[in-house]
N, C-alpha and C. Protein backbone atom coordinates (compact mmCIF):
# COMPACT_ATOMS: atom_id res chain seq x y z
N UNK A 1 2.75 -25.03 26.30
CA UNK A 1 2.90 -23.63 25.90
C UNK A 1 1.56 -22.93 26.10
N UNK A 2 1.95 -21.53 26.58
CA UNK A 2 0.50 -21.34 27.02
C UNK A 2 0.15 -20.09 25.63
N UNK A 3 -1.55 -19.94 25.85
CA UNK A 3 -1.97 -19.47 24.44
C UNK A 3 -0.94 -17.67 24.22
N UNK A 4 -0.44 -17.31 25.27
CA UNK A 4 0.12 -16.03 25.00
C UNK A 4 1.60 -16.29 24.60
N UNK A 5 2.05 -17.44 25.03
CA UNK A 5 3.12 -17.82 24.81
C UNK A 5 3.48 -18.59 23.37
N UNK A 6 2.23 -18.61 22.73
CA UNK A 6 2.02 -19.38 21.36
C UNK A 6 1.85 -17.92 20.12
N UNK A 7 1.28 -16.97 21.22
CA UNK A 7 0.97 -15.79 20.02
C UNK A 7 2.29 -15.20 20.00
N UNK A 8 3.19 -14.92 20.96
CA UNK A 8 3.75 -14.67 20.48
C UNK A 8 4.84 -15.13 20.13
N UNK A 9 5.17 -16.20 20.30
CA UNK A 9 5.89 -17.26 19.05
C UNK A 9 5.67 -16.74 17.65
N UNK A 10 4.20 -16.67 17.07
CA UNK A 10 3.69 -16.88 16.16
C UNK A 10 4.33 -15.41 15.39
N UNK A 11 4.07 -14.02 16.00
CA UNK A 11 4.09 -12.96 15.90
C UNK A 11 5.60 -12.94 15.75
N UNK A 12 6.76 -13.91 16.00
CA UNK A 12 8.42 -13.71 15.98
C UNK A 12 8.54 -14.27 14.49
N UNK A 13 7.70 -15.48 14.45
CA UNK A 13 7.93 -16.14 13.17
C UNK A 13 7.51 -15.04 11.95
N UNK A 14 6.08 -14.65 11.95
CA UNK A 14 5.85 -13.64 10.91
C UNK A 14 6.99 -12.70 10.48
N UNK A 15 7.72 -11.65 11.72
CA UNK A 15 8.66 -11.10 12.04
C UNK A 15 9.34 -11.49 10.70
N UNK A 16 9.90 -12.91 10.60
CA UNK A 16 10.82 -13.18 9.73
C UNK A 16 10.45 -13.01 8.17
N UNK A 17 9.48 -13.36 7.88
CA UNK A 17 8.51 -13.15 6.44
C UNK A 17 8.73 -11.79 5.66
N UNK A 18 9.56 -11.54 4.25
CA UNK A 18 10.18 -10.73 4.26
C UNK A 18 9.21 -10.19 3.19
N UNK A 19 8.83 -8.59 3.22
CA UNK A 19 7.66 -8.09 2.22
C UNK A 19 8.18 -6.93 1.26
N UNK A 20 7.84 -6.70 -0.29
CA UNK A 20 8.08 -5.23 -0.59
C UNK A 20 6.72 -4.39 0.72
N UNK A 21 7.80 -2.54 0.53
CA UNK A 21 6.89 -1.54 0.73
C UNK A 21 6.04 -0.95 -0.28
N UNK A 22 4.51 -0.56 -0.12
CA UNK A 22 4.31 -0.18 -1.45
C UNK A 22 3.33 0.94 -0.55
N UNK A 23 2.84 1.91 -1.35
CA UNK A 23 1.51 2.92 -0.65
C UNK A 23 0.41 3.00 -1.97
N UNK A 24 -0.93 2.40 -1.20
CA UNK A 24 -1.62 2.47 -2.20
C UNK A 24 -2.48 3.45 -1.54
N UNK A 25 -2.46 4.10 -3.61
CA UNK A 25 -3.50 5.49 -3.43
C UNK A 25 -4.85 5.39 -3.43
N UNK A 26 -5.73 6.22 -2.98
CA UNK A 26 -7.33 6.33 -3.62
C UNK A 26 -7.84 7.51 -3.30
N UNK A 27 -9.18 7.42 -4.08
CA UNK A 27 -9.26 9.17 -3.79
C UNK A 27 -10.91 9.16 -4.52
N UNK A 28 -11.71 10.10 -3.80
CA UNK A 28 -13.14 9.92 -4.47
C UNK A 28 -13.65 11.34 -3.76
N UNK A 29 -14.63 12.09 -4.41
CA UNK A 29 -14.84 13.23 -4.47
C UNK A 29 -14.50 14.12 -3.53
N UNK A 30 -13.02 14.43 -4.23
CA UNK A 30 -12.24 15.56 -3.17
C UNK A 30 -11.39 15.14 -2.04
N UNK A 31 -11.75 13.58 -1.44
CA UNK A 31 -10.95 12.88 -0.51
C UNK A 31 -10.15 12.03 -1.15
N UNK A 32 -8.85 12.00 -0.37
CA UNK A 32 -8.03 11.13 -0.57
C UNK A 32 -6.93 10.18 -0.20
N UNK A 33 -6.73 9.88 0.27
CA UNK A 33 -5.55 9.17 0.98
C UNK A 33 -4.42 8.34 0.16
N UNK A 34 -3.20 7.55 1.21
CA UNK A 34 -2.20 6.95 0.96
C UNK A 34 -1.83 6.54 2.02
N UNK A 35 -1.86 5.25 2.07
CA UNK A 35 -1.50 4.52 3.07
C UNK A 35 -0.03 3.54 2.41
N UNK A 36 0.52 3.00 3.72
CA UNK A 36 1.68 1.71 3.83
C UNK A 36 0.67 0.43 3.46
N UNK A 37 1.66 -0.34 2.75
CA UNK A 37 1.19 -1.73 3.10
C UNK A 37 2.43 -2.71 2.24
N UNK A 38 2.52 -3.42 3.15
CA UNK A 38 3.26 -4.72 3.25
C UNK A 38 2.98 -6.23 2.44
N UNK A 39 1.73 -6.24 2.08
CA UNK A 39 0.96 -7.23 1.84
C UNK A 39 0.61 -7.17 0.35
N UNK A 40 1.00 -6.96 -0.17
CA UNK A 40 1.17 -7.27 -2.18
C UNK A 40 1.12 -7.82 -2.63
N UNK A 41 0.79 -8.67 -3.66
CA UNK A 41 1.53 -9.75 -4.52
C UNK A 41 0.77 -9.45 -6.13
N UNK A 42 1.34 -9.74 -6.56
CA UNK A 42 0.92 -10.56 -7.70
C UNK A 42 0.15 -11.98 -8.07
N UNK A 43 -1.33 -11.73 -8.46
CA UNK A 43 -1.99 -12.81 -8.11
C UNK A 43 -1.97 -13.84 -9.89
N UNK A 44 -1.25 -13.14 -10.80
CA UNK A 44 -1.59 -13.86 -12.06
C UNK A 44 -0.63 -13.27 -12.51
N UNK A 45 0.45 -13.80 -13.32
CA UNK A 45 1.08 -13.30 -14.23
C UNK A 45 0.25 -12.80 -15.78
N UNK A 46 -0.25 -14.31 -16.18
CA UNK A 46 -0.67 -13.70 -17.75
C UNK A 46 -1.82 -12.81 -17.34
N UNK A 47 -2.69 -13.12 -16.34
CA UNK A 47 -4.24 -12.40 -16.13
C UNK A 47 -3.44 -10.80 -15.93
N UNK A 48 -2.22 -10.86 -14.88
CA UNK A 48 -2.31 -9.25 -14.12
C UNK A 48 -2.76 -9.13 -13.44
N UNK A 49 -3.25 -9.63 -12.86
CA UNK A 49 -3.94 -9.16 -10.79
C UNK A 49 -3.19 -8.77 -10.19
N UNK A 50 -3.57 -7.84 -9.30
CA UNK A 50 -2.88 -7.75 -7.93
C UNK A 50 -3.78 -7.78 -6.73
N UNK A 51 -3.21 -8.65 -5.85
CA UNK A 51 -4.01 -8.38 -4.48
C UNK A 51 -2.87 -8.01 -3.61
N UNK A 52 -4.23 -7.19 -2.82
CA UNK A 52 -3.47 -6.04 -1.46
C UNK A 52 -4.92 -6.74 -0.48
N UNK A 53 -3.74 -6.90 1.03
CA UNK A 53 -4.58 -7.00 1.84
C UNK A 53 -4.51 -5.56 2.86
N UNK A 54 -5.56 -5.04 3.25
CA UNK A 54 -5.50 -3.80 4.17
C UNK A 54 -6.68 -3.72 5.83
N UNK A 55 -6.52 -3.55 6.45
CA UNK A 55 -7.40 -3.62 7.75
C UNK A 55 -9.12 -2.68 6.54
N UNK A 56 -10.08 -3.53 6.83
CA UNK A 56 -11.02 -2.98 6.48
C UNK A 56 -12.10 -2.19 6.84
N UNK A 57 -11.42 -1.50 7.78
CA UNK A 57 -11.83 -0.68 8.93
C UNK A 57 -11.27 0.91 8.26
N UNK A 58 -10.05 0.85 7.45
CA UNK A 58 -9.56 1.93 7.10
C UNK A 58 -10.10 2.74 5.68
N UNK A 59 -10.50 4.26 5.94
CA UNK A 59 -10.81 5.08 4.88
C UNK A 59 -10.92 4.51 3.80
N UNK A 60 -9.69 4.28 3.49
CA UNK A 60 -9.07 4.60 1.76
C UNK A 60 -10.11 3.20 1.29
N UNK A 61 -10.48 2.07 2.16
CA UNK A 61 -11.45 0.87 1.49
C UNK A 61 -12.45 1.56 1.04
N UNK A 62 -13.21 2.67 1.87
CA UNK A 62 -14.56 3.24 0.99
C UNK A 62 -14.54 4.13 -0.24
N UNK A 63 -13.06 4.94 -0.50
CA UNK A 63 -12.63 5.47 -1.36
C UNK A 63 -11.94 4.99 -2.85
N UNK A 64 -11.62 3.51 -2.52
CA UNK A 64 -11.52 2.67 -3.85
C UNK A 64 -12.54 2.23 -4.10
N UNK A 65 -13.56 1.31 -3.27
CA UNK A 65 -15.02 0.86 -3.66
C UNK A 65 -15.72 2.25 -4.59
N UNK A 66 -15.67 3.50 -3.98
CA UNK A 66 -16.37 4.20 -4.50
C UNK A 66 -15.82 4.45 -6.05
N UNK A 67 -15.03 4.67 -6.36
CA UNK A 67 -14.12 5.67 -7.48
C UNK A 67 -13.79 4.26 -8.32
N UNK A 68 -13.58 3.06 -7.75
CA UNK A 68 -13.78 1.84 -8.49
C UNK A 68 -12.55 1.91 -9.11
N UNK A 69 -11.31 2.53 -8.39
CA UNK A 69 -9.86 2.55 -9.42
C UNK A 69 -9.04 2.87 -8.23
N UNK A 70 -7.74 2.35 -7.80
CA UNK A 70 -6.31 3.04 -6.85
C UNK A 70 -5.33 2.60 -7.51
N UNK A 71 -4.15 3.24 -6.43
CA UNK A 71 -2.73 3.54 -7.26
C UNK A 71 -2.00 2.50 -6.31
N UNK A 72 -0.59 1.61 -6.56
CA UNK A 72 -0.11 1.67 -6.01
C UNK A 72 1.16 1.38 -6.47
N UNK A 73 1.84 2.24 -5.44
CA UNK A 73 3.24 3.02 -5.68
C UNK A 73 4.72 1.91 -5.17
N UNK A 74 5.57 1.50 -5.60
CA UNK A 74 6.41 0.54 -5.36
C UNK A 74 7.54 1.48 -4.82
N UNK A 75 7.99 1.71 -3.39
CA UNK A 75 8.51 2.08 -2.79
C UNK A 75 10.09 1.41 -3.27
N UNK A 76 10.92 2.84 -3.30
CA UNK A 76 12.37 2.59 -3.01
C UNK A 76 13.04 2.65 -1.84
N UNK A 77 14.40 2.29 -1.70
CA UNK A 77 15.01 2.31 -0.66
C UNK A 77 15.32 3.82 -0.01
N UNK A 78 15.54 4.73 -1.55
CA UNK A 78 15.28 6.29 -0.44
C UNK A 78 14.12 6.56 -0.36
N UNK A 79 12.62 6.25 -0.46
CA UNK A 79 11.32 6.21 -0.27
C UNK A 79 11.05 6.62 1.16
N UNK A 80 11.69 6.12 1.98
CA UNK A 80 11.75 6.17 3.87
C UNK A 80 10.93 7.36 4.56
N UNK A 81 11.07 8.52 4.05
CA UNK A 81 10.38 9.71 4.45
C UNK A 81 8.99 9.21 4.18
N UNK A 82 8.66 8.92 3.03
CA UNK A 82 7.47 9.06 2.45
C UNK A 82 6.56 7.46 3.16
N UNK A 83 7.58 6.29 3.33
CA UNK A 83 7.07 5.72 3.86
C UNK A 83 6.06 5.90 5.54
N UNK A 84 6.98 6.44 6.11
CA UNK A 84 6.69 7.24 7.78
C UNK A 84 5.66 7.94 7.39
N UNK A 85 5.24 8.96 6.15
CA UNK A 85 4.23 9.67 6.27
C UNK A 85 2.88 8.76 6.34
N UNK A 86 3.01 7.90 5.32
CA UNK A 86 1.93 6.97 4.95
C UNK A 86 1.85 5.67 6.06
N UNK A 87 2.34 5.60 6.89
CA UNK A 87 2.33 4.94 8.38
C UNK A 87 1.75 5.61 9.25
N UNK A 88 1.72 6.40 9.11
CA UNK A 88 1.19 7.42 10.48
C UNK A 88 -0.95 7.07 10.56
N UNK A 89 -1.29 7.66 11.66
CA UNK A 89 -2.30 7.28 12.08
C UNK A 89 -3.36 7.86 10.76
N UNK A 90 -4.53 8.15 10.84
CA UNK A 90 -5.22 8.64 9.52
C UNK A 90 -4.84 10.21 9.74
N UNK A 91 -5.06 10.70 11.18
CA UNK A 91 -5.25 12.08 11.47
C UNK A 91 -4.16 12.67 10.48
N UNK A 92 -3.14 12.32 11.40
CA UNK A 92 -1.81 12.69 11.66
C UNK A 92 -1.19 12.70 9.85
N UNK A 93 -1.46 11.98 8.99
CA UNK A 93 -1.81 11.30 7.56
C UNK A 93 -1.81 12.58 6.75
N UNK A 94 -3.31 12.69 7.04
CA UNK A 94 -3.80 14.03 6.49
C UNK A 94 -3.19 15.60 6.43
N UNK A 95 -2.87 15.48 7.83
CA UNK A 95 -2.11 17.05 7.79
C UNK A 95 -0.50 16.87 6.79
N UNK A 96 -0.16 15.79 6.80
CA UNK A 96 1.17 15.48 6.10
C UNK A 96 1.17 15.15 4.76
N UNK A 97 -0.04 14.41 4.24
CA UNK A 97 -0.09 14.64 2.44
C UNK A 97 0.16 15.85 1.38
N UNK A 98 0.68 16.81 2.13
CA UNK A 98 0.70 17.79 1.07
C UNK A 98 2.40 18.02 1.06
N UNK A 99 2.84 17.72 2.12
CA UNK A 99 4.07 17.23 2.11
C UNK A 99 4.82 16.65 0.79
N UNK A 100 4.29 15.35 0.80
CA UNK A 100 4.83 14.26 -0.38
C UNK A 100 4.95 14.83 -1.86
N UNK A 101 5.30 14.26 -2.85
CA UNK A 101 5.61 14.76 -3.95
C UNK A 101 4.58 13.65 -4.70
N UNK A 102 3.35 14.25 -5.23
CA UNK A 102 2.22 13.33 -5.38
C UNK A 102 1.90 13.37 -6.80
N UNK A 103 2.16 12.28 -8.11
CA UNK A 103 1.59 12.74 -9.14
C UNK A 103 -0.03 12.21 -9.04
N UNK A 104 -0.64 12.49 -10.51
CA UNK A 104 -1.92 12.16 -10.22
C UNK A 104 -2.34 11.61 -11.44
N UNK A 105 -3.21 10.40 -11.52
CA UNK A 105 -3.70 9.74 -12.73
C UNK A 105 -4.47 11.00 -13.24
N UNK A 106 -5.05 10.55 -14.68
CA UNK A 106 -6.34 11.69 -15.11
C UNK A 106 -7.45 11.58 -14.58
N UNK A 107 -7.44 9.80 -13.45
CA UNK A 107 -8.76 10.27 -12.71
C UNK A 107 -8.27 10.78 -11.23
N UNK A 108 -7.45 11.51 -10.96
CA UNK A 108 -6.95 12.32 -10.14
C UNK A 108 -6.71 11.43 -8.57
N UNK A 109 -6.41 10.22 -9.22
CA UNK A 109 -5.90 9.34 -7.84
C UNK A 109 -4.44 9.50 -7.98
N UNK A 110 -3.99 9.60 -6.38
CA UNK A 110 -2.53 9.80 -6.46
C UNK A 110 -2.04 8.65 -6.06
N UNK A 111 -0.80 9.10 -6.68
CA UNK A 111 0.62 8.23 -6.45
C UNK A 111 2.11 9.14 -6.19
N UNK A 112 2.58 8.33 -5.61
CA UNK A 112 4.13 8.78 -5.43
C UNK A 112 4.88 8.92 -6.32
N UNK A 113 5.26 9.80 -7.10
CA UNK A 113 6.03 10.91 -8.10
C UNK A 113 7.27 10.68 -8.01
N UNK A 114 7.82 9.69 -6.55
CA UNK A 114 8.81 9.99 -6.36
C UNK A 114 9.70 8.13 -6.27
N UNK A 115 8.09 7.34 -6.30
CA UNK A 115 8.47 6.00 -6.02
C UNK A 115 9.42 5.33 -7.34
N UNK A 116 9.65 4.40 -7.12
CA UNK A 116 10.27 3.31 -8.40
C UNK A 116 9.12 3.18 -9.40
N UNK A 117 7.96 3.18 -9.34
CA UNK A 117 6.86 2.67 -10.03
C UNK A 117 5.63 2.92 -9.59
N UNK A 118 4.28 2.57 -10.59
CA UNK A 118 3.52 2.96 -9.84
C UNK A 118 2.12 2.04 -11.04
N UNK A 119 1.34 1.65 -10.38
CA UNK A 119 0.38 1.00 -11.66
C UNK A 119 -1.12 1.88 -11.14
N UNK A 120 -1.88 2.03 -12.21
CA UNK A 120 -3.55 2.28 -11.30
C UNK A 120 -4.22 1.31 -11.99
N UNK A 121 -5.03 0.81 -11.23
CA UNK A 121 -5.63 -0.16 -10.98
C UNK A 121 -7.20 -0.33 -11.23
N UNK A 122 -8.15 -0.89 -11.94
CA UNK A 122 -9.64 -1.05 -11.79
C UNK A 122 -9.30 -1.78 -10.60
N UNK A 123 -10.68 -1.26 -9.57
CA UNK A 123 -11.03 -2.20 -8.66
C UNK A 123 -11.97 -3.10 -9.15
N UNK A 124 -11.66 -4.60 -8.82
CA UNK A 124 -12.56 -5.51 -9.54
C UNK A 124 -12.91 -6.25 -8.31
N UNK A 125 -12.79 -6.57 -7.30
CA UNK A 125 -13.39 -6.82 -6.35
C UNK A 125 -12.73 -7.02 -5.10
N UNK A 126 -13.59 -7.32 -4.04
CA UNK A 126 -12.52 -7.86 -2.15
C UNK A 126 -12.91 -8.90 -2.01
N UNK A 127 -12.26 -9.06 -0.76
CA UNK A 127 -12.87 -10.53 -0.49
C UNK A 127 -12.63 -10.12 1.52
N UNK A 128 -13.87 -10.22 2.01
CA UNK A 128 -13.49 -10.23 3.39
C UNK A 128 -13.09 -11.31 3.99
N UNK A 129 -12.28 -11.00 4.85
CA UNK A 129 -11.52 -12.14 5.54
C UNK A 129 -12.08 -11.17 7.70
N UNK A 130 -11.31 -11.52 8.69
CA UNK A 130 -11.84 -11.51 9.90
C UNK A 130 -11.99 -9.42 10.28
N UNK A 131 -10.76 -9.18 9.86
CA UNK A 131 -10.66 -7.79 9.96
C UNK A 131 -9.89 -6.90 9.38
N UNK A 132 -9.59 -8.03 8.20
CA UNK A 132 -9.31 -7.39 6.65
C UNK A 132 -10.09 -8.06 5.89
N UNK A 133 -9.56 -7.02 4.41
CA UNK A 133 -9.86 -7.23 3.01
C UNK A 133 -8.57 -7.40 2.25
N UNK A 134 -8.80 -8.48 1.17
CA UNK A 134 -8.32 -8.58 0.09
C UNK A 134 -8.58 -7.80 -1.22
N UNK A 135 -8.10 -6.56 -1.20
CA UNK A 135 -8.19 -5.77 -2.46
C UNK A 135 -8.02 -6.62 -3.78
N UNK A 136 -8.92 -6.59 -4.87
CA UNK A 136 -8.09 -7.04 -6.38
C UNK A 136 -8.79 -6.38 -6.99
N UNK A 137 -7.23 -6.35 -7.81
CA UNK A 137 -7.15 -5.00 -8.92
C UNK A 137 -6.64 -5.32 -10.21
N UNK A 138 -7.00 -4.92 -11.18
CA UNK A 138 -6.33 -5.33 -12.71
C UNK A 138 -5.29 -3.79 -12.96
N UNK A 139 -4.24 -3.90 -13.39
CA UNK A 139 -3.71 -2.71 -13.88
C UNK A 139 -3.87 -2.17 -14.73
N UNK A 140 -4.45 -0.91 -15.24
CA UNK A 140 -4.76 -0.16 -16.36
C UNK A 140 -3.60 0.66 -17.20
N UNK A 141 -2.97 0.97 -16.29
CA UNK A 141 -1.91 2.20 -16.69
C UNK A 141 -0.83 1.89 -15.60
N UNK A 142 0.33 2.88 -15.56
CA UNK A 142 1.02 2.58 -14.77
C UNK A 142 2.86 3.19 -15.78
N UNK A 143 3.63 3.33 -14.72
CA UNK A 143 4.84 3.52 -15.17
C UNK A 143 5.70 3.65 -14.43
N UNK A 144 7.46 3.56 -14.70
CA UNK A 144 8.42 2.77 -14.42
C UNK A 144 8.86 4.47 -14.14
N UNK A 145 9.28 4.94 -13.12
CA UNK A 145 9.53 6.10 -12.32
C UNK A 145 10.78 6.10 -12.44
N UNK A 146 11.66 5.50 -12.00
CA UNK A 146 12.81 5.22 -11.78
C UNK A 146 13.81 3.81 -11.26
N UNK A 147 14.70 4.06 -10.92
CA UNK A 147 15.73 3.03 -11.31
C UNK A 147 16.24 3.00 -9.52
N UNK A 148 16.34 1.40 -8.94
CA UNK A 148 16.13 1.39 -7.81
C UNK A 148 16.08 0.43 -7.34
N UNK A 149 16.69 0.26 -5.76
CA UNK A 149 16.48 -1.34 -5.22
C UNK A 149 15.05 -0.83 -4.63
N UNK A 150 14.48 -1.56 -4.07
CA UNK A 150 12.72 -1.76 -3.97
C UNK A 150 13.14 -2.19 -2.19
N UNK A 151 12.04 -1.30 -1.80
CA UNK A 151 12.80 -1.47 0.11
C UNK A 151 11.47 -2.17 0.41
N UNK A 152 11.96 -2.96 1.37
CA UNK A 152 11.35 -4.09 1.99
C UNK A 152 11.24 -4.19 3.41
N UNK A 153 10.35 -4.57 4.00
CA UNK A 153 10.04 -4.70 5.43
C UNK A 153 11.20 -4.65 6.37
N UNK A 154 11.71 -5.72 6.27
CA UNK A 154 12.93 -5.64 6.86
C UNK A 154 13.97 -4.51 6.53
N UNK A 155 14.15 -3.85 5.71
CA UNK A 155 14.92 -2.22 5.18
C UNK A 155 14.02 -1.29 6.23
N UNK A 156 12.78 -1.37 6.14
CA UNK A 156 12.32 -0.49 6.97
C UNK A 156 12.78 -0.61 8.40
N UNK A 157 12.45 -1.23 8.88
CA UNK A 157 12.55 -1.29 10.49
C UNK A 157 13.82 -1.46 10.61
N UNK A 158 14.67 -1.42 9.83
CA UNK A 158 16.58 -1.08 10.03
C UNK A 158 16.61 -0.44 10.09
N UNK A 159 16.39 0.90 9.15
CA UNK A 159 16.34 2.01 8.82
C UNK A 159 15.91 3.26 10.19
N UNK A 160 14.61 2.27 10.16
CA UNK A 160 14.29 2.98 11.79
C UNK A 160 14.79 3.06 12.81
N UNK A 161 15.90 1.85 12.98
CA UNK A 161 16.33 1.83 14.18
C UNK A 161 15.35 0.91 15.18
C-alpha cells in the first residue's frame, strides 16, 4: 500500500468516528469569535473538565488565553444555520456573527442563545500537540437552553447533502 493510499484509508476510517457539534465562544477586548468543532469530550466526570481540540493557528486560541474564560455551546439538530456560520473561513465568520442569535456571559463572551446548552468555562490550560491544541476548561456557569436531540457529525454532512 502506498503512503497516499494509506492516508487515505486512514482519512475513510476517521470518516466513520461519530462526534457531537458544539461552537466554542471567546472574546477579549472588543474581539470575538465562534467557531465549529467536533472534538469535545468530557475529560472528568467528578473533576468537570472539558477538553476541546482546535487548529492552533486559529484566532479565537489568542482570545481565550487572553480573557482566560470561553463558551461552549452544544449544538441541536435545528442548530444547522448556525452551524455553517461558524464553519466558514475567519473572514467570511466575521461579517456573519451578527447574524446569529448570541447571548452573552457577564464577562461578555458569547454563546448561542439558540443552542441546547451552553457552559463558560475558566481556561486552565493547553497542551500543544503538531498543529493543534488541546483546550482545558473547568465549567463555571452554564445552562440548559432547551430540549433537543444534540446533532452530530454525521447529522451534519447529511444535512448538507
Amino acid at each position: 500500500m502506498t503512503e497516499t493510499e494509506k492516508n487515505d484509508l486512514f482519512k475513510n476510517i476517521f470518516k466513520k468516528f461519530n462526534y457531537g457539534l458544539y461552537v466554542l465562544g471567546g472574546a477579549n477586548s472588543g474581539s470575538e469569535d465562534l467557531i465549529i468543532c467536533s472534538w469535545v469530550m468530557q475529560s472528568s466526570y467528578n473533576d468537570g473538565e472539558v477538553v476541546i481540540n482546535i487548529d492552533g493557528d486559529r484566532p479565537i486560541y489568542s482570545l481565550i488565553q487572553k480573557a482566560g474564560l470561553f463558551t461552549i455551546s452544544v449544538l441541536g439538530i435545528d442548530n444547522l444555520d448556525e452551524a455553517a456560520v461558524c464553519a466558514l473561513s475567519s473572514e467570511e465568520r466575521k461579517e456573519k456573527l451578527g447574524s446569529l442569535n448570541l447571548g452573552r456571559t457577564p464577562d461578555d463572551i458569547p454563546y448561542l442563545n439558540n443552542s441546547l446548552a451552553y457552559f463558560l468555562c475558566d481556561y486552565t490550560d493547553s497542551l500543544k500537540m503538531k498543529n493543534n491544541v488541546l483546550l482545558i476548561g473547568t465549567p463555571v456557569d452554564g445552562e440548559i437552553l432547551s430540549e433537543g436531540e444534540s446533532l452530530t457529525l454525521h447529522d451534519y454532512y447529511k444535512l448538507l447533502g
